[in-house]
C-alpha atoms as a PDB file:
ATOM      1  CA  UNK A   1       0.000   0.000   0.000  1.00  0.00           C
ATOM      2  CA  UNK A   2       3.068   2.607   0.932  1.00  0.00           C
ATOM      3  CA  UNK A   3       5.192   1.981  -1.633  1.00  0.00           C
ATOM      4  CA  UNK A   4       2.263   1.821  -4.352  1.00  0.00           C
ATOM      5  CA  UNK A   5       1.442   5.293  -3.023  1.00  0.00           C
ATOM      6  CA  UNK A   6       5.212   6.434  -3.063  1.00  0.00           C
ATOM      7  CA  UNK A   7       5.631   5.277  -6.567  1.00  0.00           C
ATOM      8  CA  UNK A   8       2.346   7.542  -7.483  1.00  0.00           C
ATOM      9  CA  UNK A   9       3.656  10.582  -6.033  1.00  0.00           C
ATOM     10  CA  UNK A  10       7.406  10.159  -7.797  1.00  0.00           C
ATOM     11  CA  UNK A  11       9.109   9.825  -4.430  1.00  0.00           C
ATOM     12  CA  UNK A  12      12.574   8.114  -4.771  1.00  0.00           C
ATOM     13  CA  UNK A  13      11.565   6.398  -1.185  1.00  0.00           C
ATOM     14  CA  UNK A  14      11.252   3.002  -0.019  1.00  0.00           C
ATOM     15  CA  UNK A  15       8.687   1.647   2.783  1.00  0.00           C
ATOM     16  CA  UNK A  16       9.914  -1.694   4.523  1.00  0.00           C
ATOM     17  CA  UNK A  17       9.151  -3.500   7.759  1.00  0.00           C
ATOM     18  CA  UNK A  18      11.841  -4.310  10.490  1.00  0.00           C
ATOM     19  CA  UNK A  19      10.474  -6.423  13.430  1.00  0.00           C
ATOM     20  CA  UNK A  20      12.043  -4.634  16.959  1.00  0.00           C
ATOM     21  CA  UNK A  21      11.887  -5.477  20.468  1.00  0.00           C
ATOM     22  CA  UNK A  22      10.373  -3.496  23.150  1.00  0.00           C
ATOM     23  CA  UNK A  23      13.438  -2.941  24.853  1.00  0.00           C
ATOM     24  CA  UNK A  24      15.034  -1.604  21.817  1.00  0.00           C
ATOM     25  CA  UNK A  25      12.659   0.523  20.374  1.00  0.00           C
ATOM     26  CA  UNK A  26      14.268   3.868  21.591  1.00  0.00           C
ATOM     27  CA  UNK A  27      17.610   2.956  19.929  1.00  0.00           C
ATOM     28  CA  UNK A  28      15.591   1.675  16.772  1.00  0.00           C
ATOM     29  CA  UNK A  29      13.825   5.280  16.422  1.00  0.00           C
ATOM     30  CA  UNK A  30      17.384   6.855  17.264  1.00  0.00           C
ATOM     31  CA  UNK A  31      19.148   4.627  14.512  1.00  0.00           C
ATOM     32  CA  UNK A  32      16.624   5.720  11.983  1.00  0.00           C
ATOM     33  CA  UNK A  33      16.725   8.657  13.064  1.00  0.00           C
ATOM     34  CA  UNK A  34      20.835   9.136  12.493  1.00  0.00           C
ATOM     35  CA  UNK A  35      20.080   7.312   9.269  1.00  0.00           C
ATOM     36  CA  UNK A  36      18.029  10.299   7.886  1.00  0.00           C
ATOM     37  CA  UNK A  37      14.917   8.160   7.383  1.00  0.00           C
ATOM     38  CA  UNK A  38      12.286  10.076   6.698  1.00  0.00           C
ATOM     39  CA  UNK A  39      10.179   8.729   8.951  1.00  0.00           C
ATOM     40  CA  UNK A  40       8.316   5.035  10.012  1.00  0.00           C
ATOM     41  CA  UNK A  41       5.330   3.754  11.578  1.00  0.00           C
ATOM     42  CA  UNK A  42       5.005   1.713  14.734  1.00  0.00           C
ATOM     43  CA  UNK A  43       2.763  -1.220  15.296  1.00  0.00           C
ATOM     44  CA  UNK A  44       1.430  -3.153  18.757  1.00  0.00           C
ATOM     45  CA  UNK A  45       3.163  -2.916  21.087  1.00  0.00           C
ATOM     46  CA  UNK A  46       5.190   0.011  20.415  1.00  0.00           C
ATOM     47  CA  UNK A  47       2.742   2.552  20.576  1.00  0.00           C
ATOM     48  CA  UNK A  48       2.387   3.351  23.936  1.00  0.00           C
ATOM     49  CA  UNK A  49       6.175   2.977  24.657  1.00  0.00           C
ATOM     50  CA  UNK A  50       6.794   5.552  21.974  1.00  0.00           C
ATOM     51  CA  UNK A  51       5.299   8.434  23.891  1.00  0.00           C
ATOM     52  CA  UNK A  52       7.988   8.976  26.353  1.00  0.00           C
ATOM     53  CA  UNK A  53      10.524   8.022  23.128  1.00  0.00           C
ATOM     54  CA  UNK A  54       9.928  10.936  20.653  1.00  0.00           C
ATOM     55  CA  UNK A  55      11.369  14.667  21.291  1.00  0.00           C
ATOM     56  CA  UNK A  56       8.277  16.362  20.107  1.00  0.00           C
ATOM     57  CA  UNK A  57       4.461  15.079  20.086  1.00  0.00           C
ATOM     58  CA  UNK A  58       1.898  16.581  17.764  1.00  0.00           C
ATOM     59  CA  UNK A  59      -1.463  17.977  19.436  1.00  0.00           C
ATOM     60  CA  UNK A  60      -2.772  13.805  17.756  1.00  0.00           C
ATOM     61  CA  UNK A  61      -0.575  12.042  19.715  1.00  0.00           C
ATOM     62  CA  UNK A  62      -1.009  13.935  22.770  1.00  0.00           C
ATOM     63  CA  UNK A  63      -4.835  13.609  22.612  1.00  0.00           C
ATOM     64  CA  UNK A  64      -5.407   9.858  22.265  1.00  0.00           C
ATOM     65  CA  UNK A  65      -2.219   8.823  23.927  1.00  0.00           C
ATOM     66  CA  UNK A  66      -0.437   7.020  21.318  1.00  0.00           C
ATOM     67  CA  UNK A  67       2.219   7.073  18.528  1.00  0.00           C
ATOM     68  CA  UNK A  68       1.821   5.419  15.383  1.00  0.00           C
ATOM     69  CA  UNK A  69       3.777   7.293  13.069  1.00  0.00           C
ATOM     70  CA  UNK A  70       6.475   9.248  13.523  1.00  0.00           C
ATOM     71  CA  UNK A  71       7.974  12.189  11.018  1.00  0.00           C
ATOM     72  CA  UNK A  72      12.034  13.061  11.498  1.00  0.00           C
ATOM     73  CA  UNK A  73      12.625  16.754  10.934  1.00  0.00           C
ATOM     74  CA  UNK A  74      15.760  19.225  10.882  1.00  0.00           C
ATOM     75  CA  UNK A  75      16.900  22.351  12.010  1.00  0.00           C
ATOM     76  CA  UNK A  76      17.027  24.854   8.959  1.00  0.00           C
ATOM     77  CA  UNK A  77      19.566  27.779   9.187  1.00  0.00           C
ATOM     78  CA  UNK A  78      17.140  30.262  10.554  1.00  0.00           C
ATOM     79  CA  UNK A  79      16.565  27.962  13.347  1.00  0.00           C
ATOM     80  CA  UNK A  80      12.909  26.563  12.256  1.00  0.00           C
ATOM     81  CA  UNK A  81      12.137  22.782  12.285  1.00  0.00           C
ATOM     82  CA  UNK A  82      10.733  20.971   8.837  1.00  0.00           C
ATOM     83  CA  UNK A  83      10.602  17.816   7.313  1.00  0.00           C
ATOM     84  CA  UNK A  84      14.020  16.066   6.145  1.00  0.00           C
ATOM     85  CA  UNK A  85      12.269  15.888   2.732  1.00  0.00           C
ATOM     86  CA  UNK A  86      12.765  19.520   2.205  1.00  0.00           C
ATOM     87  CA  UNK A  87      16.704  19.247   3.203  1.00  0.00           C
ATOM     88  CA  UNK A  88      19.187  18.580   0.143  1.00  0.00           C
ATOM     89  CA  UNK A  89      22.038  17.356   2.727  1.00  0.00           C
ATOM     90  CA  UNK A  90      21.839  16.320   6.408  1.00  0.00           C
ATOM     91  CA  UNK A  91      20.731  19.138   8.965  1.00  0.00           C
ATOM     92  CA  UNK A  92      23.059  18.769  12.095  1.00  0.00           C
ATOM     93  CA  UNK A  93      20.231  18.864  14.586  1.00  0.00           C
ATOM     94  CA  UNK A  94      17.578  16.146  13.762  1.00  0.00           C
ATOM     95  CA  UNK A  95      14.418  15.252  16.436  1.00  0.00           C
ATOM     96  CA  UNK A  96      11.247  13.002  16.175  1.00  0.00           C
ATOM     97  CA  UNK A  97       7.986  14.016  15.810  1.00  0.00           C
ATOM     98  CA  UNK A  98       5.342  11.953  17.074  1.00  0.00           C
ATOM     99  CA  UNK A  99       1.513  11.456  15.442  1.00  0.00           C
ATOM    100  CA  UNK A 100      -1.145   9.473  15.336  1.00  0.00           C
ATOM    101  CA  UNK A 101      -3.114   8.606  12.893  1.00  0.00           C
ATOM    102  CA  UNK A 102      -5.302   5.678  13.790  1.00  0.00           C
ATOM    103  CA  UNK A 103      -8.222   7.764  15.022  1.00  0.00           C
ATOM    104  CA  UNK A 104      -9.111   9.432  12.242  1.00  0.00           C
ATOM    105  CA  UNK A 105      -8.504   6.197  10.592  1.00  0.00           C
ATOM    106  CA  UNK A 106     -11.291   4.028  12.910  1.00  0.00           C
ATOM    107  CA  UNK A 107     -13.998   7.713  12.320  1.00  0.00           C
ATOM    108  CA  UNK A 108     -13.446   7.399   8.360  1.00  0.00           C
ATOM    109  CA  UNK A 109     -13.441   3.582   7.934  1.00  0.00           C
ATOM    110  CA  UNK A 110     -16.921   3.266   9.980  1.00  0.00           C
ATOM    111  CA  UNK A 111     -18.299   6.437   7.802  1.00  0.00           C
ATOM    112  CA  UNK A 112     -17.453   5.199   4.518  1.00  0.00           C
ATOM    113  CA  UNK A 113     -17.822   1.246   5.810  1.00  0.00           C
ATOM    114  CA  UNK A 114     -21.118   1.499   7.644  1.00  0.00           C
ATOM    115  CA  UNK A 115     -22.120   4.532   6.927  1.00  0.00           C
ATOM    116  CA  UNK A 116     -21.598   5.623  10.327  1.00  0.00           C
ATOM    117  CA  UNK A 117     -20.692   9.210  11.796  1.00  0.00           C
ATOM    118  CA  UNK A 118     -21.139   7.754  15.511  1.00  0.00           C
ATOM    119  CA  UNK A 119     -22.150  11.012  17.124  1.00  0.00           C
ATOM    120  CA  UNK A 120     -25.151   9.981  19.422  1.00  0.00           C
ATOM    121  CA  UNK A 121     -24.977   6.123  19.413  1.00  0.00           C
ATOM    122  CA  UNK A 122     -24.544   3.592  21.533  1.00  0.00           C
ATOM    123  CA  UNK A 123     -21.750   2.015  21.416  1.00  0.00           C
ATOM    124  CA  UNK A 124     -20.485  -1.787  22.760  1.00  0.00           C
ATOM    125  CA  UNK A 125     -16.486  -1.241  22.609  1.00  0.00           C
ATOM    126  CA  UNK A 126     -14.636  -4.692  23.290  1.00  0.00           C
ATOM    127  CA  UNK A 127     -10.682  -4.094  24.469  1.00  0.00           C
ATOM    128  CA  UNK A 128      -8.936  -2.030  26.513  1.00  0.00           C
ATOM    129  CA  UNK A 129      -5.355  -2.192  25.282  1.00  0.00           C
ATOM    130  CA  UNK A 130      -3.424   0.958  22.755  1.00  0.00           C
ATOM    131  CA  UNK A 131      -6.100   0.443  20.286  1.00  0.00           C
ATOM    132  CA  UNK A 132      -9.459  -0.141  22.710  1.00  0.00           C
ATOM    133  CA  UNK A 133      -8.183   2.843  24.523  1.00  0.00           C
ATOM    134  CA  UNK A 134      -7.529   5.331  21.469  1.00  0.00           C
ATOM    135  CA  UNK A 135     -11.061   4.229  19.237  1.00  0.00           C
ATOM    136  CA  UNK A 136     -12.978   4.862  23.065  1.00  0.00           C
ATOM    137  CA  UNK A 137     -11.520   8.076  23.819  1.00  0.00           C
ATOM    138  CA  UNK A 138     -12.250   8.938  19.800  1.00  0.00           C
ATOM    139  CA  UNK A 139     -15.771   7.286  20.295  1.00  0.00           C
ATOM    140  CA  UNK A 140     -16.167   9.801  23.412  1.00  0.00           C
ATOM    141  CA  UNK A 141     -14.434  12.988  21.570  1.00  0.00           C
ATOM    142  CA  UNK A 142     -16.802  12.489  18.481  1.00  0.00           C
ATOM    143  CA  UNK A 143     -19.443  12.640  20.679  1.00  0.00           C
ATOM    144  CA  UNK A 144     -21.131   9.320  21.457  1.00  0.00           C
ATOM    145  CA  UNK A 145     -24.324   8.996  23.507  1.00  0.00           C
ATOM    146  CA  UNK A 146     -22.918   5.680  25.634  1.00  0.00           C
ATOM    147  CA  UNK A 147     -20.018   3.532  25.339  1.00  0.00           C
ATOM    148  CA  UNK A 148     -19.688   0.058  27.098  1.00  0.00           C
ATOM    149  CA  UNK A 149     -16.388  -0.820  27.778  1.00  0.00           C
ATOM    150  CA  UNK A 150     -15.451  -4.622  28.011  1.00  0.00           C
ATOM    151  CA  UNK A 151     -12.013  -5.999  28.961  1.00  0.00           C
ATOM    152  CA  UNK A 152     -10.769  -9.028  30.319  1.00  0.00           C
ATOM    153  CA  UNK A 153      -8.867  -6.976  32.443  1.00  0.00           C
ATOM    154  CA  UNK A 154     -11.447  -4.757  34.130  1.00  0.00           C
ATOM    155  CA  UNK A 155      -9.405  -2.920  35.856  1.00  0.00           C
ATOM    156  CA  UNK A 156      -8.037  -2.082  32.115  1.00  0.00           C
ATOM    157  CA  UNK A 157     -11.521  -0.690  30.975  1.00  0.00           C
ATOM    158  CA  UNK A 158     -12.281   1.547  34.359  1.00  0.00           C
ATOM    159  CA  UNK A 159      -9.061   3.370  33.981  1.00  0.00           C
ATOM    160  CA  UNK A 160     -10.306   4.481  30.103  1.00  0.00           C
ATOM    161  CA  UNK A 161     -13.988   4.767  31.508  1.00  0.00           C
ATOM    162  CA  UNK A 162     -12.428   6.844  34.170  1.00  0.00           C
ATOM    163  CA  UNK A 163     -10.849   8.913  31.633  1.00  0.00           C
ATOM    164  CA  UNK A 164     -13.074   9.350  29.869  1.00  0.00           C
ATOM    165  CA  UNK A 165     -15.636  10.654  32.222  1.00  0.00           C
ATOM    166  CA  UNK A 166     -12.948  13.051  33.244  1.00  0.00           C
ATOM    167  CA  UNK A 167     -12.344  14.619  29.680  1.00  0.00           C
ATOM    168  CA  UNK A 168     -15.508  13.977  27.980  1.00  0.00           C
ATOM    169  CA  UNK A 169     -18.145  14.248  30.875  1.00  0.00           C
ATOM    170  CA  UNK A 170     -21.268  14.242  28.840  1.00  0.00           C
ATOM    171  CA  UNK A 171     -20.567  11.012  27.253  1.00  0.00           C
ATOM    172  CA  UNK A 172     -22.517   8.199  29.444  1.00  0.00           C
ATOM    173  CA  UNK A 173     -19.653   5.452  29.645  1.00  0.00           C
ATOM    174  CA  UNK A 174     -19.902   2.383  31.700  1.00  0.00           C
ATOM    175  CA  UNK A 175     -17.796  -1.167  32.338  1.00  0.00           C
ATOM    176  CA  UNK A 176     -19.436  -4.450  31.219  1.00  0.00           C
ATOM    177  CA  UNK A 177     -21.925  -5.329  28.490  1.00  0.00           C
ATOM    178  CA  UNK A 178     -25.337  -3.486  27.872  1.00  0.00           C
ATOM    179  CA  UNK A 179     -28.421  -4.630  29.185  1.00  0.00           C
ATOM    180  CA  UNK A 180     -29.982  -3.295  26.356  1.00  0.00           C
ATOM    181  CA  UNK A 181     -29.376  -2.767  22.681  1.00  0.00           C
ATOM    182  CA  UNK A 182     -26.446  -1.207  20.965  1.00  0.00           C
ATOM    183  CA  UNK A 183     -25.602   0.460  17.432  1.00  0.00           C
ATOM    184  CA  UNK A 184     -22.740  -0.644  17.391  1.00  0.00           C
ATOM    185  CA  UNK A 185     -19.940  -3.520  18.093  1.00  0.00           C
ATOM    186  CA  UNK A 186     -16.293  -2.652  17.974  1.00  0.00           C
ATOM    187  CA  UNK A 187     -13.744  -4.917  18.456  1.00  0.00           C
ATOM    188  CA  UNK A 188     -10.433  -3.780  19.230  1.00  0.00           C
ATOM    189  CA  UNK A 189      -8.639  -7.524  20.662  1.00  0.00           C
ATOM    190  CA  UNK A 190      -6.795  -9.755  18.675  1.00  0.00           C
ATOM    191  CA  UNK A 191      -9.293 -12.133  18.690  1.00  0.00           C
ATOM    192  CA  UNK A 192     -10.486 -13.836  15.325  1.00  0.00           C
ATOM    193  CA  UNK A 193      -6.289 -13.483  13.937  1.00  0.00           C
ATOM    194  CA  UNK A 194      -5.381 -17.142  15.124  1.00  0.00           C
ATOM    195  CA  UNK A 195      -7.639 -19.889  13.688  1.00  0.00           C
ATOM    196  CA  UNK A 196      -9.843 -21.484  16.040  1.00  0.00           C
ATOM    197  CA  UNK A 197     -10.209 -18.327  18.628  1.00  0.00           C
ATOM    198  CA  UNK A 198     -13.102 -17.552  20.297  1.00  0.00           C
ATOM    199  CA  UNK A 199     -15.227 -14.762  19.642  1.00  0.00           C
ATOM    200  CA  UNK A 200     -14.013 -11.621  21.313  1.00  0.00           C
ATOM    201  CA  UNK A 201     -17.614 -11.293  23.474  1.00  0.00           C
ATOM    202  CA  UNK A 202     -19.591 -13.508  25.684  1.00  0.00           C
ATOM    203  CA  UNK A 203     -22.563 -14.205  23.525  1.00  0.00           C
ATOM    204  CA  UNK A 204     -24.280 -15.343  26.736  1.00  0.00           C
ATOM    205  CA  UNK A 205     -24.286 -11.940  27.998  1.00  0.00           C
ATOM    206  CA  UNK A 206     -24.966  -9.919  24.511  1.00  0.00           C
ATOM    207  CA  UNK A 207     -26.630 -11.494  21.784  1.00  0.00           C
ATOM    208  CA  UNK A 208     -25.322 -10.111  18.212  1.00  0.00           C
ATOM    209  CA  UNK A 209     -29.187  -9.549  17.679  1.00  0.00           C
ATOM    210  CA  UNK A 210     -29.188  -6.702  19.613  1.00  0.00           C
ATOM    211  CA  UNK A 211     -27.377  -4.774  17.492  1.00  0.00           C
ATOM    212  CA  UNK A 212     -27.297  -3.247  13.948  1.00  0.00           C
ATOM    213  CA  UNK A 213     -23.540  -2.870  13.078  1.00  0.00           C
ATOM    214  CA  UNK A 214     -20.079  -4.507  13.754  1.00  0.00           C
ATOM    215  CA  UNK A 215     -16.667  -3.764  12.766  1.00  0.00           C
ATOM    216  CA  UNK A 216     -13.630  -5.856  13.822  1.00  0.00           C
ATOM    217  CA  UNK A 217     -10.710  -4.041  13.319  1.00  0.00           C
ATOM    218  CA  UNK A 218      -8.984  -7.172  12.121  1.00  0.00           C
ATOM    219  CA  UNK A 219      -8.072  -7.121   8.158  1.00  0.00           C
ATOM    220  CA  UNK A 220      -7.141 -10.458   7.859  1.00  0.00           C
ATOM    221  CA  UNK A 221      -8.820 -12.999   7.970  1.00  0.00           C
ATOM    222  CA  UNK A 222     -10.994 -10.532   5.864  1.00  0.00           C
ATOM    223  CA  UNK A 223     -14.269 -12.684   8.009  1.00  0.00           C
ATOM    224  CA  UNK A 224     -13.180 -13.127  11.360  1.00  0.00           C
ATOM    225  CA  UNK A 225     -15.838 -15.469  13.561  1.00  0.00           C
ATOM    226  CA  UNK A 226     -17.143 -12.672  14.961  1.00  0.00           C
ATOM    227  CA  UNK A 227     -18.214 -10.939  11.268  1.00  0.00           C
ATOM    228  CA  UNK A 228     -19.801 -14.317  10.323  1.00  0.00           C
ATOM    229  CA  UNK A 229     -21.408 -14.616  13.316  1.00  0.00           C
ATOM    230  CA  UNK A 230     -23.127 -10.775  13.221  1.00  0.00           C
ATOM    231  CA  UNK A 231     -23.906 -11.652   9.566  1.00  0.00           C
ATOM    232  CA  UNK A 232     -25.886 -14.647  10.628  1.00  0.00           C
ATOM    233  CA  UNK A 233     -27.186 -12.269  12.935  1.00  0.00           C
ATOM    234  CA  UNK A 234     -28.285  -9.576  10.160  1.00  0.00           C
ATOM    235  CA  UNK A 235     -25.964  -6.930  11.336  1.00  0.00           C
ATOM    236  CA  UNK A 236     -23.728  -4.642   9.142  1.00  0.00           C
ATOM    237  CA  UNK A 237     -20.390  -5.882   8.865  1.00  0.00           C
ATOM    238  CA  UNK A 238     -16.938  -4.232   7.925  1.00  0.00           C
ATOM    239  CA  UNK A 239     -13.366  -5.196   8.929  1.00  0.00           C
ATOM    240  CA  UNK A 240     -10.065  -3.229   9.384  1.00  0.00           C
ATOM    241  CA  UNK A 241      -9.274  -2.452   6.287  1.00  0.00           C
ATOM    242  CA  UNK A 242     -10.627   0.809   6.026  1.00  0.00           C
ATOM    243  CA  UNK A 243      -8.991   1.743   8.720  1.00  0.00           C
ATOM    244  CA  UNK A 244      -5.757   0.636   7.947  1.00  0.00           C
ATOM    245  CA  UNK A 245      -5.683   2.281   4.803  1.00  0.00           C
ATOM    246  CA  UNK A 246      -6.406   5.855   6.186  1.00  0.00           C
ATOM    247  CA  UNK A 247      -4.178   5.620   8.951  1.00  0.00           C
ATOM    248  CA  UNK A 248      -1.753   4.836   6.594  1.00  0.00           C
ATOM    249  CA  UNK A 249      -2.483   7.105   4.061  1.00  0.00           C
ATOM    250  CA  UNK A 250      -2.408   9.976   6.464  1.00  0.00           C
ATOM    251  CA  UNK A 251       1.314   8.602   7.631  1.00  0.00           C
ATOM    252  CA  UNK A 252       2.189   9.076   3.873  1.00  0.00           C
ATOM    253  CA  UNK A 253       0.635  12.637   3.802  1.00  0.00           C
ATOM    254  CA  UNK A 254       2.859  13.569   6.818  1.00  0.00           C
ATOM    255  CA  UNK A 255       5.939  12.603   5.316  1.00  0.00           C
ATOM    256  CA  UNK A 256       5.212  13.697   2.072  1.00  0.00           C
ATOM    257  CA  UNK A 257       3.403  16.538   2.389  1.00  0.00           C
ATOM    258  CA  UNK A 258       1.144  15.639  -0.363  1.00  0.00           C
ATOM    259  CA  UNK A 259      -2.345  14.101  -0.657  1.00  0.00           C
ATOM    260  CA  UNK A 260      -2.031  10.373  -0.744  1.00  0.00           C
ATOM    261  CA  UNK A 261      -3.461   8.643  -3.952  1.00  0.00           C
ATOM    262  CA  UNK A 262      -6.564   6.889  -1.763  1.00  0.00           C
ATOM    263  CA  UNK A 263      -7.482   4.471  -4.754  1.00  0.00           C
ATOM    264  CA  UNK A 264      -4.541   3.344  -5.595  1.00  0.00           C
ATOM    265  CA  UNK A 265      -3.203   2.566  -2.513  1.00  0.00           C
ATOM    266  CA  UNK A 266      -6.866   0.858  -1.698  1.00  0.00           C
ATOM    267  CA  UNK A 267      -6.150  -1.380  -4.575  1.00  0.00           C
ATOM    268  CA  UNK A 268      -2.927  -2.374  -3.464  1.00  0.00           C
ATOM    269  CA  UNK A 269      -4.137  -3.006  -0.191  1.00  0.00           C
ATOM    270  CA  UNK A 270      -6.740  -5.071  -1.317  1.00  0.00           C
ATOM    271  CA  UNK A 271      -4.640  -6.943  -3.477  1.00  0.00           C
ATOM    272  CA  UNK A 272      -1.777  -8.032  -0.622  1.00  0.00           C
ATOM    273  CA  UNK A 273      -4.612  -8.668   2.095  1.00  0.00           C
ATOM    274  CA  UNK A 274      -7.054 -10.269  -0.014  1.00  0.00           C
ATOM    275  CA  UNK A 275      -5.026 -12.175  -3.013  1.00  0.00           C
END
């Protein structure tokens, strides 16, 4: 998807993955850093550990608490920071500038997906890790009517609910699954990757029935058990992808500082993920 989208926009760039421990992130983002990269992603579970990593964090990152992507930039003569793409040779002084761009990314896919704008819904939110915590406090910033939090962890989901009712008071959140029905099903676990999983929810305590919509933010398998199961069930169904391809393409706007070539990179997306 990157590289079909660097290709459009004539960039002599490359995008390629490089798996990194935990305990080596900060000297990964400080090697490509010194390396004059131009700038990377990070991935689960590298998110949260990148806050404290990255010299600067954009107004994003500092809102929903997580770095995904982050941009190098360099000191120009008169002392102002920009992008290393606008630099013919190395600047001395180099820092990292943290974003994120997954919530956006989770507000566009369920628009476009499910036809979706969220504001005033009810909403059943499963997972309380980096991404559970950034799609609730998006859920709750776009202006949701209630959000049920489940985790296996509880203690997990009443720290976000917490949170949330702190920052976003007029958004009725609560910890456990509805009594009633819901507009929506989110699920933000890892759930439905591995064959033979379980569903991410306790169908003895919410039925699928009782709701109209769910998105797993899992891309592949494209049909997780949970999206066959809500299909049985009648509901609206969309998966990750969406939202994988506009967090990325927003990463590839940052960098670039031009607008990313959305249907071309869908294509390729859709091609690697779905053969």
């Amino acid at each position: 998807m990157q590289n079909a989208g660097i290709a459009e926009l004539g960039l002599d760039w490359r995008y390629t993955a490089a798996e990194v421990r935990p305990e080596q992130l900060r000297e990964a983002i400080a090697g490509a850093q010194a390396m004059h990269y131009i700038g990377i992603n990070l991935t689960v579970p590298h998110k949260l550990l990148a806050m404290d990593m990255v010299d600067v964090l954009d107004e994003s990152a500092s809102e929903w608490g997580a770095v995904n992507t982050i941009l190098f930039e360099g000191q120009d003569d008169h002392g102002d920071w920009r992008a290393l793409r606008d630099f013919e040779t190395a600047p001395h002084q180099l820092r990292s500038h943290g974003f994120n761009t997954d919530a956006d990314g989770i507000t566009q896919s369920l628009r476009e997906d499910l036809g979706m704008e969220v504001r005033g819904e009810n909403v059943l939110l499963l997972g309380a890790g980096g991404a559970g915590r950034v799609a609730a406090l998006k859920m709750a910033a776009t202006g949701v009517r209630q959000l049920h939090i489940v985790n296996r962890t509880e203690s997990k989901a009443e720290a976000i609910a917490h949170e949330i009712r702190t920052r976003f008071p007029a958004v009725a959140v609560s910890v456990g699954y509805p009594g009633g029905n819901v507009d929506l099903v989110l699920n933000c676990t890892s759930l439905g990757l591995a064959t033979g999983d379980a569903l991410p929810l306790d169908t003895d305590q919410f039925s699928l029935d009782k709701t109209r919509a769910v998105y797993d933010m899992i891309y592949q398998p494209a049909e997780t058990p949970l999206l066959t199961a809500a299909r049985a069930a009648g509901c609206q169904t969309a998966n990750g992808l969406g939202m994988l391809l506009h967090q990325g393409a927003k990463a590839l706007e940052i960098w670039s500082g031009q607008a990313a070539p959305l249907k071309l990179m869908r294509a390729a997306l859709e091609e690697a993920v779905n053969g």
